[in-house]
Structures are given as structure tokens and as C-alpha cells.
Protein backbone atom coordinates (compact mmCIF):
# COMPACT_ATOMS: atom_id res chain seq x y z
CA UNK A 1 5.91 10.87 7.19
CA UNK A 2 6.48 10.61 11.30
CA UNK A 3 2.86 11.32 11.67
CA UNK A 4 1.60 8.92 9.72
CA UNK A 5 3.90 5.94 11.27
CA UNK A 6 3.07 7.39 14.81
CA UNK A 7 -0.53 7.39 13.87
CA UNK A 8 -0.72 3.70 12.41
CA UNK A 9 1.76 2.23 15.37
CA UNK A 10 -1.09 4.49 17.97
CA UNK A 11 -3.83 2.52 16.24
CA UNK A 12 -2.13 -0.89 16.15
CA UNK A 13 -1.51 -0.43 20.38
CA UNK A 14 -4.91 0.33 20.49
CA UNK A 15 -6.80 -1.80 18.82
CA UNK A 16 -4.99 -5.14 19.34
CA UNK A 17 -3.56 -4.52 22.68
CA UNK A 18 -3.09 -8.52 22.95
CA UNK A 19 0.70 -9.11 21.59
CA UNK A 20 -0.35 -12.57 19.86
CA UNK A 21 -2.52 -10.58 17.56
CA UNK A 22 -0.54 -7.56 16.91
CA UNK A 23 2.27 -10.25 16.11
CA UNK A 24 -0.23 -11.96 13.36
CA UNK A 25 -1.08 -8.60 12.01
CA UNK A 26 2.50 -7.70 11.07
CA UNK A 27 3.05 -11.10 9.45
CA UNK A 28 0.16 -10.89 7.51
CA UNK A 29 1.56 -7.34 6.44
CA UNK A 30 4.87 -8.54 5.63
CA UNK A 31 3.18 -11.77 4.07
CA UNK A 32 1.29 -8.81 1.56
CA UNK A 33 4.70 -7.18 0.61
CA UNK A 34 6.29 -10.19 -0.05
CA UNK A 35 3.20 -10.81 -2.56
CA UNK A 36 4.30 -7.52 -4.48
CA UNK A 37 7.80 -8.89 -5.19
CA UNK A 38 6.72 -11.90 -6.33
CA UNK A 39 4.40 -10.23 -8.89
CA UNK A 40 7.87 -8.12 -10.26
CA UNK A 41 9.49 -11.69 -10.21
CA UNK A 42 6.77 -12.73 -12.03
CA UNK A 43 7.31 -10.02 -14.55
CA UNK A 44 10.86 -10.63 -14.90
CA UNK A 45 10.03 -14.28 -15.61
CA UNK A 46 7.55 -12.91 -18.16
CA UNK A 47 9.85 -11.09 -19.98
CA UNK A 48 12.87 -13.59 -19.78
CA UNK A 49 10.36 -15.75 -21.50
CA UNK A 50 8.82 -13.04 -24.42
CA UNK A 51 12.91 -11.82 -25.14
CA UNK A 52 14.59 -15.30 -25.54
CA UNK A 53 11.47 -17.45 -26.65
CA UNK A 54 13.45 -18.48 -29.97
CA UNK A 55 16.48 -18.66 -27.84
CA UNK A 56 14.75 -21.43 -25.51
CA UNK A 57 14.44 -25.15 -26.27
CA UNK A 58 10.79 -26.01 -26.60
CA UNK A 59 10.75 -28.84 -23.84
CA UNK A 60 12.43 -26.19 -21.40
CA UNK A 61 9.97 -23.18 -22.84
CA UNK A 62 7.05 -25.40 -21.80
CA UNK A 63 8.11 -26.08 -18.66
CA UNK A 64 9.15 -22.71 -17.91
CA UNK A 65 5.77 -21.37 -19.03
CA UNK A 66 4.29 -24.00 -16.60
CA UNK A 67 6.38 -22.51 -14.06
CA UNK A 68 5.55 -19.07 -14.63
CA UNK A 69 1.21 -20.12 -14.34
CA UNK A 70 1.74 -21.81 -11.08
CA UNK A 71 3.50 -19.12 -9.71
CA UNK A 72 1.26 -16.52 -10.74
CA UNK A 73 -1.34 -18.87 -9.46
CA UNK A 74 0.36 -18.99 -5.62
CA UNK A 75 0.13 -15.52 -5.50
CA UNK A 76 -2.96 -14.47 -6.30
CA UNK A 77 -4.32 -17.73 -3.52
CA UNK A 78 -1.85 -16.06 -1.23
CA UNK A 79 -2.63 -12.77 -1.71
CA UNK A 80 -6.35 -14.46 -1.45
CA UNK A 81 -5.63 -16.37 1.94
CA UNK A 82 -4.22 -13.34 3.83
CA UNK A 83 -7.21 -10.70 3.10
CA UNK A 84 -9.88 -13.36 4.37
CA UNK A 85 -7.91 -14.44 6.99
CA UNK A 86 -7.43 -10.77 8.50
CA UNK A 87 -11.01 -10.40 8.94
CA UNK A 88 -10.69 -13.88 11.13
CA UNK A 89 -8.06 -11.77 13.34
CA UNK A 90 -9.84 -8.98 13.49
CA UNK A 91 -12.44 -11.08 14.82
CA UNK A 92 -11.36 -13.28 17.52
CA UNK A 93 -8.70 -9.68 18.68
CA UNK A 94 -12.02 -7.68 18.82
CA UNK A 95 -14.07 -10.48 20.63
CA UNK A 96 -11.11 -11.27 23.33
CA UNK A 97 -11.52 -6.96 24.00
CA UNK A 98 -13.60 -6.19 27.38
CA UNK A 99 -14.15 -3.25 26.00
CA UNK A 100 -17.91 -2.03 25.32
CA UNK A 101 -18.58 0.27 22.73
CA UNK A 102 -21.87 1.10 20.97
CA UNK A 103 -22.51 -0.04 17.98
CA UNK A 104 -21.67 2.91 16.03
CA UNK A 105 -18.07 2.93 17.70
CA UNK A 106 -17.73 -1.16 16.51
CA UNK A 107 -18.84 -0.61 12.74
CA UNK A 108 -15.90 2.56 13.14
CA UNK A 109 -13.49 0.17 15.20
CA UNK A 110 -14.04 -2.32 11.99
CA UNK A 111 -13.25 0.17 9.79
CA UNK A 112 -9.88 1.77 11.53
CA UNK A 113 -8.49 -1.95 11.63
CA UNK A 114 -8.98 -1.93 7.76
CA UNK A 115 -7.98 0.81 6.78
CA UNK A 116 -4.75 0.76 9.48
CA UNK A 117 -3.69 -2.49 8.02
CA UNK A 118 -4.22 -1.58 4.53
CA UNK A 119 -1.77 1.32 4.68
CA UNK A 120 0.30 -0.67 6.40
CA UNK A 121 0.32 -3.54 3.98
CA UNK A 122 0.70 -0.84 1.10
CA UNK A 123 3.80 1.59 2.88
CA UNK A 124 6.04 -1.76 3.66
CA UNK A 125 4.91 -3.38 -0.22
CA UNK A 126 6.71 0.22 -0.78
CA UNK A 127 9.90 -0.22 1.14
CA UNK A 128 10.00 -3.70 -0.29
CA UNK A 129 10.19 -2.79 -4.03
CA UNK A 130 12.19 -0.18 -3.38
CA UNK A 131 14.96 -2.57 -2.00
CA UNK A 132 13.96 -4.31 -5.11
CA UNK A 133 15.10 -1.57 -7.67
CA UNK A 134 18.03 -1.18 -5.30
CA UNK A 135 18.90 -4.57 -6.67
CA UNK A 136 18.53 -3.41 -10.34
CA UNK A 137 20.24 -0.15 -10.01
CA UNK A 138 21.28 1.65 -7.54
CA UNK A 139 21.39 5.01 -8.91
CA UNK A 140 17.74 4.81 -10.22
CA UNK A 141 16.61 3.47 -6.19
CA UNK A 142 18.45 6.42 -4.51
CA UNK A 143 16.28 9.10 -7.37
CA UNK A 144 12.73 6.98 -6.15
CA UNK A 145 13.67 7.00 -2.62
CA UNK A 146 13.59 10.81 -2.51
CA UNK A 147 10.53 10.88 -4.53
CA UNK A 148 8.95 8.87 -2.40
CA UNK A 149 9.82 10.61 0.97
CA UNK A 150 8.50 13.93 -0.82
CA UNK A 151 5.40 12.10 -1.41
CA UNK A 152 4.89 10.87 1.76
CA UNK A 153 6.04 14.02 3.43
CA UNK A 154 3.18 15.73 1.62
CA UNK A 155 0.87 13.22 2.09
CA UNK A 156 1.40 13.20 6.32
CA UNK A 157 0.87 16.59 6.25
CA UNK A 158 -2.51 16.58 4.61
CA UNK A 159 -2.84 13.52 6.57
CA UNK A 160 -2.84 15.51 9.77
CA UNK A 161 -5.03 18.41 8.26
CA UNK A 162 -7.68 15.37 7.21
CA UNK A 163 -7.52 14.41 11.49
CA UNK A 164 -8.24 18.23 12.41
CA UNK A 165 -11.33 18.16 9.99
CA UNK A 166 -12.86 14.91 10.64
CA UNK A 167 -12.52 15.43 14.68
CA UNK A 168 -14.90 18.81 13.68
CA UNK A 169 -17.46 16.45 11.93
CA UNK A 170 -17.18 13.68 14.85
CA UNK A 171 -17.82 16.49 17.36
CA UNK A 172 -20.68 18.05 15.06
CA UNK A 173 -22.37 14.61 14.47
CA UNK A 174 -22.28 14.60 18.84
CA UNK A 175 -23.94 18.02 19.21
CA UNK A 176 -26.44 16.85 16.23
CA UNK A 177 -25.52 19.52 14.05
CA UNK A 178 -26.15 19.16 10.55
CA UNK A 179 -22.79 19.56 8.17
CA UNK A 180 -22.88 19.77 4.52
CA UNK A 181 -22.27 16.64 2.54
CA UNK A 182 -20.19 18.23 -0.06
CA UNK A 183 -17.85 19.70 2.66
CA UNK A 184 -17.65 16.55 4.53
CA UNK A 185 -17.43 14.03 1.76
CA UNK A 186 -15.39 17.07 -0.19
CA UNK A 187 -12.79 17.71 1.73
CA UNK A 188 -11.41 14.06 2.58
CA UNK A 189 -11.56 13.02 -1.86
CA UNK A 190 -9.91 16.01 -2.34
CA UNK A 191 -7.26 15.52 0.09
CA UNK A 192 -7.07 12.02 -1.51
CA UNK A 193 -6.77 12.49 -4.94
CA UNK A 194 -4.26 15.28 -4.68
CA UNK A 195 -1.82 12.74 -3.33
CA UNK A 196 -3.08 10.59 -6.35
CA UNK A 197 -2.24 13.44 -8.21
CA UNK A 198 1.54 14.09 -6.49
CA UNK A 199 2.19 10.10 -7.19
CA UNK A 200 1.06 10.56 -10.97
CA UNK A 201 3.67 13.31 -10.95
CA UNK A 202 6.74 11.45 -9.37
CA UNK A 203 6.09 8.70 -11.63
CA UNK A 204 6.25 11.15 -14.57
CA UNK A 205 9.89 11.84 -13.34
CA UNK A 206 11.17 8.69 -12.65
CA UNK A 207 10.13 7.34 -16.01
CA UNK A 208 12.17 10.01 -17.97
CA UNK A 209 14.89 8.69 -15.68
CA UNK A 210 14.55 5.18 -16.74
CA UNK A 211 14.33 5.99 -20.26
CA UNK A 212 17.65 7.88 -19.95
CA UNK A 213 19.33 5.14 -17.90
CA UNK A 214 18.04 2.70 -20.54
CA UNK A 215 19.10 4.63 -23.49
CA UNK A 216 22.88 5.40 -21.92
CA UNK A 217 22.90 1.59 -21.21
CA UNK A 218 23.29 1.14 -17.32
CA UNK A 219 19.70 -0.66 -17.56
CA UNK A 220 18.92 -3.72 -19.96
CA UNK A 221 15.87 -3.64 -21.79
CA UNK A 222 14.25 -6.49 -19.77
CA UNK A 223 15.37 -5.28 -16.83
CA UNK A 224 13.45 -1.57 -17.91
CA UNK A 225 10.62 -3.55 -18.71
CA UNK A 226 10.48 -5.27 -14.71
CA UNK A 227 11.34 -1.41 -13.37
CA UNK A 228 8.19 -0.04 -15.57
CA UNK A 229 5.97 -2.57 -13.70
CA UNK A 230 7.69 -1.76 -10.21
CA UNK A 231 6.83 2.08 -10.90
CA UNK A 232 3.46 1.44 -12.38
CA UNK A 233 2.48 -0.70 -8.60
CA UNK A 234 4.78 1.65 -6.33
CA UNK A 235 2.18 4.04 -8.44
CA UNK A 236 -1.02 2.81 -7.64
CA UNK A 237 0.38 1.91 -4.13
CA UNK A 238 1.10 5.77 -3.57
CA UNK A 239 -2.25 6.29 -4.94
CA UNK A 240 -3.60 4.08 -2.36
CA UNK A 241 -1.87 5.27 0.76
CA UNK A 242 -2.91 8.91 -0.06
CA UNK A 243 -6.93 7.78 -0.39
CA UNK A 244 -6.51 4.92 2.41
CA UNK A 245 -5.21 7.60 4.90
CA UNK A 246 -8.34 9.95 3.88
CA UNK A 247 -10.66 6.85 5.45
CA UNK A 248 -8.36 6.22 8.02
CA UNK A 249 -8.51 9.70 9.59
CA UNK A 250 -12.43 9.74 8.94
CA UNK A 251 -12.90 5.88 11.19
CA UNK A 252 -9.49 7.61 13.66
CA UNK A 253 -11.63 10.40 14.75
CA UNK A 254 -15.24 9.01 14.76
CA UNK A 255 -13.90 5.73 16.95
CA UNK A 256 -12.50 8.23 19.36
């Protein structure tokens, strides 16, 4: 896990050496988690609504409902707003660089920014909702905290393999040797989707956990409902770091 913070905060020094911009960056990251918790709000609005809707007066139903499209509605323009306006940062930071590079080394400079903030953006939307089932229960935070840092131990470690083998295909593209596309293509999916695969395993665990903590009763049924959706993103957010660090190393070593 070290590696890959040491690796992101190496790229972020790099490529935005100004501190205006590396100060925008991090707000729009933070700006991205915060969009994650409001979609589990959103979900425990959801549910609130579906449990109690003949429990809820219809004036104060319909108003809730309202509530719960609008929202919905700010996130998804949020979440909307910050993506398009990265590229604008990326931009102007890149423009303000004296730096000249080929144009090979800008299309990979483009491509390390992305990728940098988008594991980023994903690894703090994970720290986020895990404070989030903190909130919930305790007991059920502490099991997903460890199976997160397994995952992400894992995942810096083939991480750092991914580095060694892309810097052999950067320094075999120099010398104009020819490499195989299944072994250069190859190796970085595979690295990716076994992380997919390690995420897809801890999820496996944690949901026999909530079941049980449901079923003993230390976890209401709407509130099981709200941690299902939290494990099905902190899921797909796993998922994500493990293939976004594949591309990551790949533009890392080529922009070198």
C-alpha cells in the first residue's frame, strides 16, 4: 500500500509542480468522495422511503420523494462538473509547464494525470465509506478495514511488479525492438483483473458477515440494505484501483 501512495504523491509533485493546481486537484478528489457518500445517503433515503411508505403521510411522501430526485439529480451534475472540469486543470497546469516534451511524452503526460487522479479519487471514495460503515457499525468497519488493507497490500505489490515490466517495454519501444502484443497487453489485464478477482473475494466475506450481523440483530434491515450498496461500490471501487493502477504504471514508465 506505501508504494502505491508514494507513487501517486511522486506523480502529483511532478506533474503539477505549481501549488495552486495541486491544491485544485485534491479538492476535486475530495469533491469525488464526497459524491460516493451522498449516493449511500441517497440509498438510505431510498429505503427509508420503500420500508415506511404506508407509514408516511402522502403530502410528506411526495415531498420526500421530491427530495430524494433532486438530490440524486445534484450528484450526478456534480459528479458531472468535476470530471469536465479536471480536464480544464489539467490544461491550463500543463500549459503554465516550461517543460518540452515530444509529443509522444504529452499524449503519456495526459494519460498519467488521468489515471493518477482517478486512483486517487477512487482510494479516498474508499476511506470515505469506510468511515461511513464506521458510523453504522463498528464491528462490521474494523472486519472491512482489514480486508481492505489485504487488498491493497496485494494490489501495491503487483503494482510494483506492473512498473518493472512496463519500464522493459518503454526501454524496448527506445531500442525499436519489437515485443509481443499478448505479453505486453497480457501481462498488465492480468495483473488487473486478479485484483478484480481478490475484491470479488473480500466482498464474498464481508457479506456473510453482514448477513450474520443482520440475522443476530446488531444491524437493522434498512440499515443492511445501505451497507449492501456501500460493499457493492467499495467493490467496484477495488475493482477499479487494481485495473487503474495497471494504466497508471503503463503512462508512469513510458512518460519517464
Amino acid at each position: 500500500m506505501k508504494v502505491i501512495l508514494w507513487h501517486l504523491r511522486k506523480s502529483l509533485l511532478e506533474l503539477f509542480p505549481t501549488r495552486r493546481y495541486r491544491l485544485i486537484l485534491i479538492s476535486l478528489i475530495l469533491i469525488a468522495a464526497s459524491i460516493s457518500v451522498s449516493e449511500l445517503l441517497v440509498a438510505k433515503l431510498f429505503t427509508q422511503i420503500i420500508l415506511h411508505e404506508g407509514e408516511i403521510d402522502k403530502s410528506t411522501l411526495a415531498l420526500t420523494m421530491i427530495g430524494f430526485f433532486l438530490f440524486y439529480g445534484f450528484t450526478r451534475i456534480g459528479q458531472f462538473g468535476q470530471r469536465i472540469y479536471r480536464v480544464r486543470v489539467f490544461d491550463r497546469a500543463f500549459k503554465e509547464n516550461d517543460i518540452e516534451l515530444t509529443t509522444g511524452k504529452e499524449n503519456w503526460r495526459w494519460t498519467q494525470a488521468f489515471e493518477m487522479t482517478n486512483v486517487s479519487s477512487v482510494l479516498t471514495q474508499v476511506g470515505v465509506v469506510l468511515l461511513f460503515f464506521f458510523y453504522f457499525n463498528w464491528v462490521f468497519a474494523l472486519l472491512d478495514l482489514l480486508m481492505i488493507l489485504i487488498v491493497l497490500e496485494i494490489l501495491g505489490r503487483l503494482f510494483s511488479n506492473q512498473i518493472e515490466i512496463q519500464r522493459t517495454f518503454a526501454k524496448a519501444q527506445k531500442d525499436k525492438m519489437k515485443v509481443d502484443n499478448f505479453l505486453r497487453v497480457g501481462s498488465r489485464i492480468k495483473s488487473g483483473e486478479i485484483g478484480t478477482l481478490l475484491a470479488g473475494f473480500a466482498m464474498i466475506i464481508l457479506l456473510g458477515a453482514l448477513f450474520y450481523l443482520n440475522y443476530i440483530g446488531d444491524i437493522s434491515a434498512s440499515n443492511t440494505v445501505v451497507l449492501f450498496f456501500g460493499l457493492r461500490m467499495q467493490t467496484s471501487n477495488l475493482s477499479s484501483i487494481s485495473t487503474g493502477l495497471m494504466r497508471f504504471a503503463r503512462a508512469k514508465t513510458h512518460s519517464e
